[in-house]
Protein backbone atom coordinates (compact mmCIF):
# COMPACT_ATOMS: atom_id res chain seq x y z
CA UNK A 1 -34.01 13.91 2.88
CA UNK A 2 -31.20 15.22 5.12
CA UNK A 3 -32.35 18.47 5.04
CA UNK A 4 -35.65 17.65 6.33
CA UNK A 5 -34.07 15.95 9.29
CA UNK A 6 -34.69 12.14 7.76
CA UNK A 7 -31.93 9.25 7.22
CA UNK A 8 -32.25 7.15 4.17
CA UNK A 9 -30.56 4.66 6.63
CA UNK A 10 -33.93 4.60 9.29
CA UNK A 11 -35.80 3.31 6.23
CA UNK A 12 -33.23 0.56 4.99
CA UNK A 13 -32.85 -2.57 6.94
CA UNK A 14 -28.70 -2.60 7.89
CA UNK A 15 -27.48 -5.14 5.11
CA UNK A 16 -28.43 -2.75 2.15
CA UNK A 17 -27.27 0.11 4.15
CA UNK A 18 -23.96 -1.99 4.12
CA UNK A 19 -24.40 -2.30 0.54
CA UNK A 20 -24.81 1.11 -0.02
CA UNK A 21 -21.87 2.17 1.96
CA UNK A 22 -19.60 -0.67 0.19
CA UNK A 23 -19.99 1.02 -2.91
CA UNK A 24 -17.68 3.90 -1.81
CA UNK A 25 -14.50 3.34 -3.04
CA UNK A 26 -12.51 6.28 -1.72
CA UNK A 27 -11.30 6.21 1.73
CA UNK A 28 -11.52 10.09 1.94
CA UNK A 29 -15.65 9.67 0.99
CA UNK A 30 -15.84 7.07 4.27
CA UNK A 31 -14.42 10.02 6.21
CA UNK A 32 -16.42 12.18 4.68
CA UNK A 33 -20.00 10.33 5.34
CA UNK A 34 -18.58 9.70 8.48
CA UNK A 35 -18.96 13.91 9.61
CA UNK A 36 -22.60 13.67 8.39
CA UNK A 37 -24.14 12.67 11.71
CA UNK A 38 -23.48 10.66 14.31
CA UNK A 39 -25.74 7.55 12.95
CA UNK A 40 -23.18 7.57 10.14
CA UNK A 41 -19.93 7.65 11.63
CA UNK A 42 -21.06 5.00 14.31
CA UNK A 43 -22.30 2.73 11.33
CA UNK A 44 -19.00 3.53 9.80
CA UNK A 45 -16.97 2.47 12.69
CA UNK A 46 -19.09 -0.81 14.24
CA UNK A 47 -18.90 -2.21 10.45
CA UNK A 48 -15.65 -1.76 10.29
CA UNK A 49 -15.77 -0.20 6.39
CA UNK A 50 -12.19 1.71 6.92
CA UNK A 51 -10.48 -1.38 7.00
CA UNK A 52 -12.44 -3.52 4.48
CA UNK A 53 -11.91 -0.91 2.04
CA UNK A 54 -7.85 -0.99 2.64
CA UNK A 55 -8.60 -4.82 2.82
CA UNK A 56 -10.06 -4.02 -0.69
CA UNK A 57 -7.09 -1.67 -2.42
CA UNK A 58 -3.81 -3.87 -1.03
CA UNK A 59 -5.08 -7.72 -0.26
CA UNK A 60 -1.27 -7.91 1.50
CA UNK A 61 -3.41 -6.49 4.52
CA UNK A 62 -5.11 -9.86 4.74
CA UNK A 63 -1.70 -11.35 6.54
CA UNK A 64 -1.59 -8.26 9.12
CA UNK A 65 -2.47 -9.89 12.82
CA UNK A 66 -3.27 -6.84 14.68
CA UNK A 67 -2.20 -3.07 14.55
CA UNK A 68 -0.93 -1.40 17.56
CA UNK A 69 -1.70 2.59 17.82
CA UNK A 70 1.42 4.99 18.74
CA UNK A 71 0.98 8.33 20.19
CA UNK A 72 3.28 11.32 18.85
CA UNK A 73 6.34 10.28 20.36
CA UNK A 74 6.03 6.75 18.87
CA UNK A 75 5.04 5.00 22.53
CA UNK A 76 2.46 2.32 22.64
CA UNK A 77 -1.13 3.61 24.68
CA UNK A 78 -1.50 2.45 28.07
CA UNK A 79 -4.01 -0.74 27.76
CA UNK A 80 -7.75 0.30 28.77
CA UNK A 81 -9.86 -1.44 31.51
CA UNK A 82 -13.60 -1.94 30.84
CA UNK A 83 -16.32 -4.04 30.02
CA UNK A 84 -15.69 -6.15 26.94
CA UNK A 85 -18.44 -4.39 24.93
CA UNK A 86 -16.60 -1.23 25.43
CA UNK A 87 -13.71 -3.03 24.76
CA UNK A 88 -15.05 -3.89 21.35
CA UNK A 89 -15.81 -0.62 20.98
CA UNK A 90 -12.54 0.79 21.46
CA UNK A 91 -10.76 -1.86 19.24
CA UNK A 92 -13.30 -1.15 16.18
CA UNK A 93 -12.34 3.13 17.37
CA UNK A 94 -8.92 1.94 17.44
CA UNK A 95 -9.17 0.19 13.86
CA UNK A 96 -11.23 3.06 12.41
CA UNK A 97 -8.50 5.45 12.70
CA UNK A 98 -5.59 3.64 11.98
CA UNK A 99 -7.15 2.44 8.57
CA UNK A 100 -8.27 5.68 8.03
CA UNK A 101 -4.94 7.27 8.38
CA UNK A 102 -3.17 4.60 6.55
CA UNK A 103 -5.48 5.36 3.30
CA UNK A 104 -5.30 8.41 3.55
CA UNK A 105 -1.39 7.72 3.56
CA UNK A 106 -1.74 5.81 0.56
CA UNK A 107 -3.96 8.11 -1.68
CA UNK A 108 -1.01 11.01 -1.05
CA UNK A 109 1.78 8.94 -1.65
CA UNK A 110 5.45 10.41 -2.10
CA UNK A 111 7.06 9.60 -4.97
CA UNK A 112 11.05 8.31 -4.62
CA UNK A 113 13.87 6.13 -4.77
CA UNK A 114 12.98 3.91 -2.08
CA UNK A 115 15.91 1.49 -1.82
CA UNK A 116 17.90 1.40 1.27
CA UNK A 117 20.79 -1.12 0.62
CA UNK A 118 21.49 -3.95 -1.31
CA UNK A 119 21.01 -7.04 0.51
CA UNK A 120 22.43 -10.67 -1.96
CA UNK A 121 22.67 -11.88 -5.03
CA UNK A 122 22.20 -15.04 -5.96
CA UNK A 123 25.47 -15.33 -7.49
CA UNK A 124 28.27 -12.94 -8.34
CA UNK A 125 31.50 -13.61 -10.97
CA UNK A 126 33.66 -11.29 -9.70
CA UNK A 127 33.57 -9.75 -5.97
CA UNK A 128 33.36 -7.31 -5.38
CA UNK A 129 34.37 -5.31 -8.72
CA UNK A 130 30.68 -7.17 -10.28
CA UNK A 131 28.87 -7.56 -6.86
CA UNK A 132 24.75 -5.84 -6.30
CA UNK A 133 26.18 -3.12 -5.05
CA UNK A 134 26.69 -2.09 -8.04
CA UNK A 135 23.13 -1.85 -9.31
CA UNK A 136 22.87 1.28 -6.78
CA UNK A 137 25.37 3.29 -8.72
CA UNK A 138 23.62 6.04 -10.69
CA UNK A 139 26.37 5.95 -13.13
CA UNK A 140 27.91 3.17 -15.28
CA UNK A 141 31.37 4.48 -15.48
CA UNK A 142 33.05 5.54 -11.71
CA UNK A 143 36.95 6.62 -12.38
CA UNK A 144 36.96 5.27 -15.40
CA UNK A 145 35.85 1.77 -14.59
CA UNK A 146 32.51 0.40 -16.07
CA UNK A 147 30.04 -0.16 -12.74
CA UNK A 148 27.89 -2.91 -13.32
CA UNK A 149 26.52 -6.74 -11.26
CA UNK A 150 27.40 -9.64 -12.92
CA UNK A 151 26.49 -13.29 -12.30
CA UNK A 152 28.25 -16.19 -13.21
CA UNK A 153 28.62 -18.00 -16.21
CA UNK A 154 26.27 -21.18 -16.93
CA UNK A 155 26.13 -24.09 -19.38
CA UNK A 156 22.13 -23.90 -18.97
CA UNK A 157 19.89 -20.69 -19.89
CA UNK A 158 17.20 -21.66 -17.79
CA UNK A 159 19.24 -21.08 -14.68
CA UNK A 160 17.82 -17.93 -13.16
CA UNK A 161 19.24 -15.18 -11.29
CA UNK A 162 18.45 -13.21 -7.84
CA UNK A 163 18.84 -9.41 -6.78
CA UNK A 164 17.10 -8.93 -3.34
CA UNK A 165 17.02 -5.60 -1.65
CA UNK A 166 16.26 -3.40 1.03
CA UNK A 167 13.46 -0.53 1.34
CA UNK A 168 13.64 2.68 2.95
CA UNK A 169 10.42 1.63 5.10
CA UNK A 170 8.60 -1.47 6.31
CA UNK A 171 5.75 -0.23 4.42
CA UNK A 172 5.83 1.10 1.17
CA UNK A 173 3.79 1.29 -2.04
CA UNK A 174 6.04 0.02 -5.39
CA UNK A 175 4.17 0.88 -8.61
CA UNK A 176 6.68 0.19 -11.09
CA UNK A 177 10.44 -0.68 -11.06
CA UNK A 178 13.27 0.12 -13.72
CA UNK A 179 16.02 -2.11 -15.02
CA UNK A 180 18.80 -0.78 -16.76
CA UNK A 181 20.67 -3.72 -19.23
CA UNK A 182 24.22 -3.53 -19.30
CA UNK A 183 25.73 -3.45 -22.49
CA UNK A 184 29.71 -4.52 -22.74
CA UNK A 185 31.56 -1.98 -24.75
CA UNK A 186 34.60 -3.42 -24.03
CA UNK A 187 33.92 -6.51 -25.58
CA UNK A 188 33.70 -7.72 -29.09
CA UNK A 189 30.83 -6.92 -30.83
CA UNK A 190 29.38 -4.28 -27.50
CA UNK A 191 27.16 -7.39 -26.21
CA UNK A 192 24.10 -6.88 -24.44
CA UNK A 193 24.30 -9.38 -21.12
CA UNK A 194 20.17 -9.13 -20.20
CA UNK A 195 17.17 -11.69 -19.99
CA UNK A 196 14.74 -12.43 -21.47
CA UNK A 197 12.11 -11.39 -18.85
CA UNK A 198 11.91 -10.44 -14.87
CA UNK A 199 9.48 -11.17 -12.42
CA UNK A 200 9.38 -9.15 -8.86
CA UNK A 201 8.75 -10.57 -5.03
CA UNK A 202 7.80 -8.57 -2.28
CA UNK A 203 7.69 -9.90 1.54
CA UNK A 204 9.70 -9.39 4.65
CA UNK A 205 11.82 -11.75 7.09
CA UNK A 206 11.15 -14.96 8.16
CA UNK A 207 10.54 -14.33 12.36
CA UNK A 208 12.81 -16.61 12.72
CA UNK A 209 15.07 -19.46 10.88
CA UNK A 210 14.99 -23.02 13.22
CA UNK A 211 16.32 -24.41 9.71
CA UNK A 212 19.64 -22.89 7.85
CA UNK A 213 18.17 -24.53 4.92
CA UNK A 214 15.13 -22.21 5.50
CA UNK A 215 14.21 -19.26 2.90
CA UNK A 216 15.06 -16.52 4.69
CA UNK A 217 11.78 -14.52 3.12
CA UNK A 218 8.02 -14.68 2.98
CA UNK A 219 7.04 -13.42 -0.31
CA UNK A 220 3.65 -11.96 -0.04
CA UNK A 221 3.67 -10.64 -3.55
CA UNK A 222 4.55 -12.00 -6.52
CA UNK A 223 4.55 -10.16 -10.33
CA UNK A 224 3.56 -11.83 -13.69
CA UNK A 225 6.03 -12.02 -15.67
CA UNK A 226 7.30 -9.23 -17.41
CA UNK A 227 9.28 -9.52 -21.12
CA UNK A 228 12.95 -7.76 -21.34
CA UNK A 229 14.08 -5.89 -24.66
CA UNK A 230 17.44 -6.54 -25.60
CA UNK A 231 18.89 -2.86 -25.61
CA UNK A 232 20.99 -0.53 -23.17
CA UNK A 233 18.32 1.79 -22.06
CA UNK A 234 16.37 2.55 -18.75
CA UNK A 235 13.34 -0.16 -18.86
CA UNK A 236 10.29 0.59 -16.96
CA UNK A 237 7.96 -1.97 -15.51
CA UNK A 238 4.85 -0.74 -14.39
CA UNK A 239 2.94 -3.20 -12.15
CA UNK A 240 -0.65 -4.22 -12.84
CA UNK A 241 -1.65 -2.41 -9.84
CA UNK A 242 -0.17 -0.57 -6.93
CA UNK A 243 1.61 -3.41 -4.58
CA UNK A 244 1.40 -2.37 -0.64
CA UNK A 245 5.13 -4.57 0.43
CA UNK A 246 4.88 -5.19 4.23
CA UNK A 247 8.26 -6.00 5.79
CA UNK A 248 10.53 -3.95 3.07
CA UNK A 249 11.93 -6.66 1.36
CA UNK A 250 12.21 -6.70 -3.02
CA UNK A 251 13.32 -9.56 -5.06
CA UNK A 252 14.09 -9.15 -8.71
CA UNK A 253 14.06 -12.39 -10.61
CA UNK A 254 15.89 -12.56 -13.72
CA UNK A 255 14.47 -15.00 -16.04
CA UNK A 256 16.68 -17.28 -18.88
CA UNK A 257 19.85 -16.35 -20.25
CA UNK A 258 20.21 -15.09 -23.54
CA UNK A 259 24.04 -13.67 -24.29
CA UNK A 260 26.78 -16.11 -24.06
CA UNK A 261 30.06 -14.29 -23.53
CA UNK A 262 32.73 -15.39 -26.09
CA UNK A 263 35.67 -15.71 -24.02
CA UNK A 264 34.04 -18.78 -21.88
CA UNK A 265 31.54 -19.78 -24.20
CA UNK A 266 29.34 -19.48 -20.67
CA UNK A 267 26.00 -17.66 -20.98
CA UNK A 268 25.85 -15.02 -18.36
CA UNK A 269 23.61 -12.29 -16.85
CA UNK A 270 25.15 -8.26 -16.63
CA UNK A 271 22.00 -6.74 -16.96
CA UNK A 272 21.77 -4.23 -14.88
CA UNK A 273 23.78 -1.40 -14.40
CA UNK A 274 20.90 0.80 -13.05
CA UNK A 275 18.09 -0.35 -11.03
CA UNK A 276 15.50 1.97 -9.29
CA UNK A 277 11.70 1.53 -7.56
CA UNK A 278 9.44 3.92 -8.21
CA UNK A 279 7.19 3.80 -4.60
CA UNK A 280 5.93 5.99 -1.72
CA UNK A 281 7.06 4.95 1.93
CA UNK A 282 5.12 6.22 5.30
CA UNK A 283 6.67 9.81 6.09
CA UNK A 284 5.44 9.67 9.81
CA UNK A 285 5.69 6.17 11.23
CA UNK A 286 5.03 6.97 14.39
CA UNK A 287 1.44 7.03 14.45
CA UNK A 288 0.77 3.06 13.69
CA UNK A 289 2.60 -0.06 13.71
CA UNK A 290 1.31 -3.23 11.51
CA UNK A 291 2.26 -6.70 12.47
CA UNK A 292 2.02 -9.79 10.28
């Protein structure tokens, strides 16, 4: 019908064009059917269909209060002066291509070791020989000495454990995360000090703490629980889907005890000796900014 100069749109009242459009779930086909005509992209834009579909892919968008559009050397536009129809108009612009960019960020993602630093643990044995810092080591022997975290001992297996971390970016995409058990060799027997199971959070700071009691974090994310084997190799977790973290902040939650070291009869967590995120971060941050 296009080719004859006719819109299936004219013939449609605007709630099943919606429907129609809703139906595309690729953010690269909204851009696409937005170059058809002008009709389209306008219909596009005033519905606001780049953002419900990102809306759609990462629900963590659903917290975001407004997004602020950078120019190429990262500096905030100069505020425009108009009616407030065209300012409506501008915002939904303004929306359009942010949204649009952002998908388009997250359907060419860059694969990598997104951690920047170790933040706390929720305990530590020995520091700083057994502290997190550890877990970022690539190898489990430095010099001759075994590199591994360690919390401390406990009476009670149900007492769980806490690795929070850094990322590279205040946005990034984590789609799966892999835990490394350490196994003692210098112990009786070449233990295995793991849990049972581990659950990941994902959030960013608090704005601000009025309380010292306060969590520091706002987890906007939070895994099912995944099962541990009991064995010294590289375990991968792959999440049910891809998990957009705003604010750059990783928790790894180490769920019940199982190995109870002989020496103190304590049980203890040493599982990891490893740890890596598999995730894509933003390579060009200058174009938007996302508040929550």
């Amino acid at each position: 019908m296009m080719d004859h100069g006719n819109d299936f749109s004219n013939w449609l009242d605007p709630d099943t064009s919606l429907k129609i459009f809703k139906c595309l779930d690729d953010p690269a086909d909204l851009v696409r059917v937005s170059c058809v005509s002008r009709t389209w992209r306008d219909f596009v834009v005033e519905n606001g269909l780049s953002k419900q579909l990102c809306l759609r892919m990462f629900p963590q968008l659903s917290r975001v209060a407004c997004v602020v559009e950078l120019n190429q050397n990262g500096v905030k536009g100069h505020a425009e002066v108009g009616s407030s129809r065209s300012m409506e108009s501008l915002a939904l612009w303004k929306d359009h291509r942010v949204f649009s960019y952002f998908a388009r960020f997250c359907l060419s993602p860059i694969a990598m070791d997104c951690i920047a630093k170790a933040i706390c643990a929720s305990s530590t044995d020995n520091f700083p020989q057994e502290s997190i810092d550890q877990t970022l080591e690539e190898r489990d022997n430095i010099a001759g000495r075994f590199s591994y975290w360690s919390s401390s001992g406990q009476s009670n297996p149900n007492v769980p454990e806490t690795l929070t971390y850094q990322l590279a970016s205040q946005i990034c995409i984590i789609k799966e995360i892999n835990i490394q058990p350490f196994q003692a060799h210098f112990q009786m027997g070449s233990p295995i000090y793991s849990a049972k199971s581990v659950r990941f959070k994902m959030g960013h700071l608090k704005a601000s703490l009025n309380d010292l009691s306060d969590e520091m974090f706002v987890w906007t994310y939070t895994s099912p629980e995944f099962p541990m084997a009991q064995e010294n190799r590289l375990q991968k977790f792959i999440l049910p889907e891809p998990v957009l973290c705003i604010g750059g902040i990783l928790q790894v939650e180490l769920l019940e005890r199982v190995q109870r070291q002989e020496m103190d009869g304590l049980l203890y967590i040493w599982c990891v000796s490893s740890l890596c995120f598999s995730c894509s971060s933003s390579g060009d941050p200058v174009v938007t900014s996302i508040y929550c």
